[in-house]
Every structure is written in C-alpha cells, then in structure tokens.
Protein backbone atom coordinates (compact mmCIF):
# COMPACT_ATOMS: atom_id res chain seq x y z
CA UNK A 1 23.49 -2.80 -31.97
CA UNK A 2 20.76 -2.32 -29.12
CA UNK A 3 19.56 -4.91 -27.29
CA UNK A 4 15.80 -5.58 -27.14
CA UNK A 5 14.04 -6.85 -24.10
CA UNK A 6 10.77 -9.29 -24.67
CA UNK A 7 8.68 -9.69 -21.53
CA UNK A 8 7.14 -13.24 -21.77
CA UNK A 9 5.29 -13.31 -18.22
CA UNK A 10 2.65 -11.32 -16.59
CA UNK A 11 3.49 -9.93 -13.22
CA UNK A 12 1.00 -10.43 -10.61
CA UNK A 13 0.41 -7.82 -8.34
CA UNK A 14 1.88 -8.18 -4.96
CA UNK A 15 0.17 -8.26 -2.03
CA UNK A 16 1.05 -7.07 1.72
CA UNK A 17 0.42 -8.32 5.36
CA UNK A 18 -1.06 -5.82 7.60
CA UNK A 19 2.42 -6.55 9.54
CA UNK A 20 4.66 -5.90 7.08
CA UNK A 21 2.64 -2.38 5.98
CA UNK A 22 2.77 -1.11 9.57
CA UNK A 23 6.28 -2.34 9.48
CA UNK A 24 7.28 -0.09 6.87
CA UNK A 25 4.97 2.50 8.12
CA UNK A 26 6.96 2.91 11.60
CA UNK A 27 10.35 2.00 9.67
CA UNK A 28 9.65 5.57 7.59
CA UNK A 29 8.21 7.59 10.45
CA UNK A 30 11.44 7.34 12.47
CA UNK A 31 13.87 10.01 12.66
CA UNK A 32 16.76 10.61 10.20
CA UNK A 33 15.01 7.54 7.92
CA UNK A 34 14.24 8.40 4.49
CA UNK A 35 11.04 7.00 2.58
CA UNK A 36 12.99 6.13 0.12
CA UNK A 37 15.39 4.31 2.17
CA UNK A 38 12.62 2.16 3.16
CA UNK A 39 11.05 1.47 -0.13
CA UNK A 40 13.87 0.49 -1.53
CA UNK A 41 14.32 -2.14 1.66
CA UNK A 42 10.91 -3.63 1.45
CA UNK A 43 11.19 -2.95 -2.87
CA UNK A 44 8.04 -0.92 -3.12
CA UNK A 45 7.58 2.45 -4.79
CA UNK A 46 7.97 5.21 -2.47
CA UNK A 47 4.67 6.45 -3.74
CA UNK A 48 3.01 3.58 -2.34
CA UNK A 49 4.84 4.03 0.92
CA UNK A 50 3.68 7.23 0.88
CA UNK A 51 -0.24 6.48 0.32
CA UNK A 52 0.31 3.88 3.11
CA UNK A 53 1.29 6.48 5.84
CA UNK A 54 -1.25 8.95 4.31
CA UNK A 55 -4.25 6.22 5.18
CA UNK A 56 -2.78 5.23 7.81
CA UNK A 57 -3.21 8.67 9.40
CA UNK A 58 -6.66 8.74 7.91
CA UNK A 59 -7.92 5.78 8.88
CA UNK A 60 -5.97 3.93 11.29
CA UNK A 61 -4.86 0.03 10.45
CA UNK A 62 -8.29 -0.76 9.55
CA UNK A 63 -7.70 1.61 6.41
CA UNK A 64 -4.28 -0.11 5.45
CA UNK A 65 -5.82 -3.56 6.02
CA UNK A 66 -8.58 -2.83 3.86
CA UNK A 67 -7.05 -0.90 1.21
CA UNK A 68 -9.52 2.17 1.06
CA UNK A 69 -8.80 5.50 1.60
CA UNK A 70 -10.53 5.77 4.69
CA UNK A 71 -12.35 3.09 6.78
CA UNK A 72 -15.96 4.77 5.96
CA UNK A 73 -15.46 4.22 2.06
CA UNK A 74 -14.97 0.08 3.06
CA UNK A 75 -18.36 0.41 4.91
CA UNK A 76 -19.90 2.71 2.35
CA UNK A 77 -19.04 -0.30 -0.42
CA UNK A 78 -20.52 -2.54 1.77
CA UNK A 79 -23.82 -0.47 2.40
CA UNK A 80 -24.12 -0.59 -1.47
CA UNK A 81 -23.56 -4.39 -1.75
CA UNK A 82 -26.50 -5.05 0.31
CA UNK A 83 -28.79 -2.51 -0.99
CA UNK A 84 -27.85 -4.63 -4.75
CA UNK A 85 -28.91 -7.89 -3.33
C-alpha cells in the first residue's frame, strides 16, 4: 500500500537579508566551492543562487536588495508609480 501525503499548511515565501544574499554570493564565488554546495547550506535552490550572482553582477547590491533584475527596472517602477498618482 502507498502512502499518501496531505499538505494542510501554506508555505510562506521566505525572505532574505541583504547580508545573508551577499553571504552566499561570496560563499559560491570562491574557489573549489560548488553552487550547489552552498544552496544546500543556506537550503535554497541553486537556481535562485544562481539568479542572485547573475544580478548581482548586473546590478550591484542595490539589485539583490531590491529584487529586480537590474537597479534601473526598481527606478523605472518607480517612475511609473508617480506618473499613476
């Protein structure tokens, strides 16, 4: 007989420090360290690990901290904001 699994709670998406992203960031550049090895640590997906280090090259910290691709598309949605109101 298989066993059935019944998820009875929504999972809230988790949300990083700046700290801990350019932790993990730095952890995964160094030599000999595998992304993986540092997803696992931190338990992220590597894919997310990855897309950190990609804006991070893009856009500096103030692209990780704001969770854009680049820091123009923050100031782009801002632009638009203020044109609404």
């Amino acid at each position: 007989m298989e066993a059935i699994s019944v998820i009875t709670e929504i999972q809230r998406r988790r949300r990083f420090s700046i700290a801990d992203k350019l932790r993990a960031v730095r952890e995964s550049s160094e030599p000999g360290i595998s992304v993986s090895y540092v997803a696992r640590k931190y338990g992220i997906p590597p894919s997310l690990l990855f897309n950190w280090r990609r804006r991070m090259a893009e856009g500096g910290k103030q692209a990780i901290q704001a969770d854009d691709d680049v820091l123009v598309a923050s100031e782009v949605r801002e632009l638009k904001r203020q044109l609404r109101e």
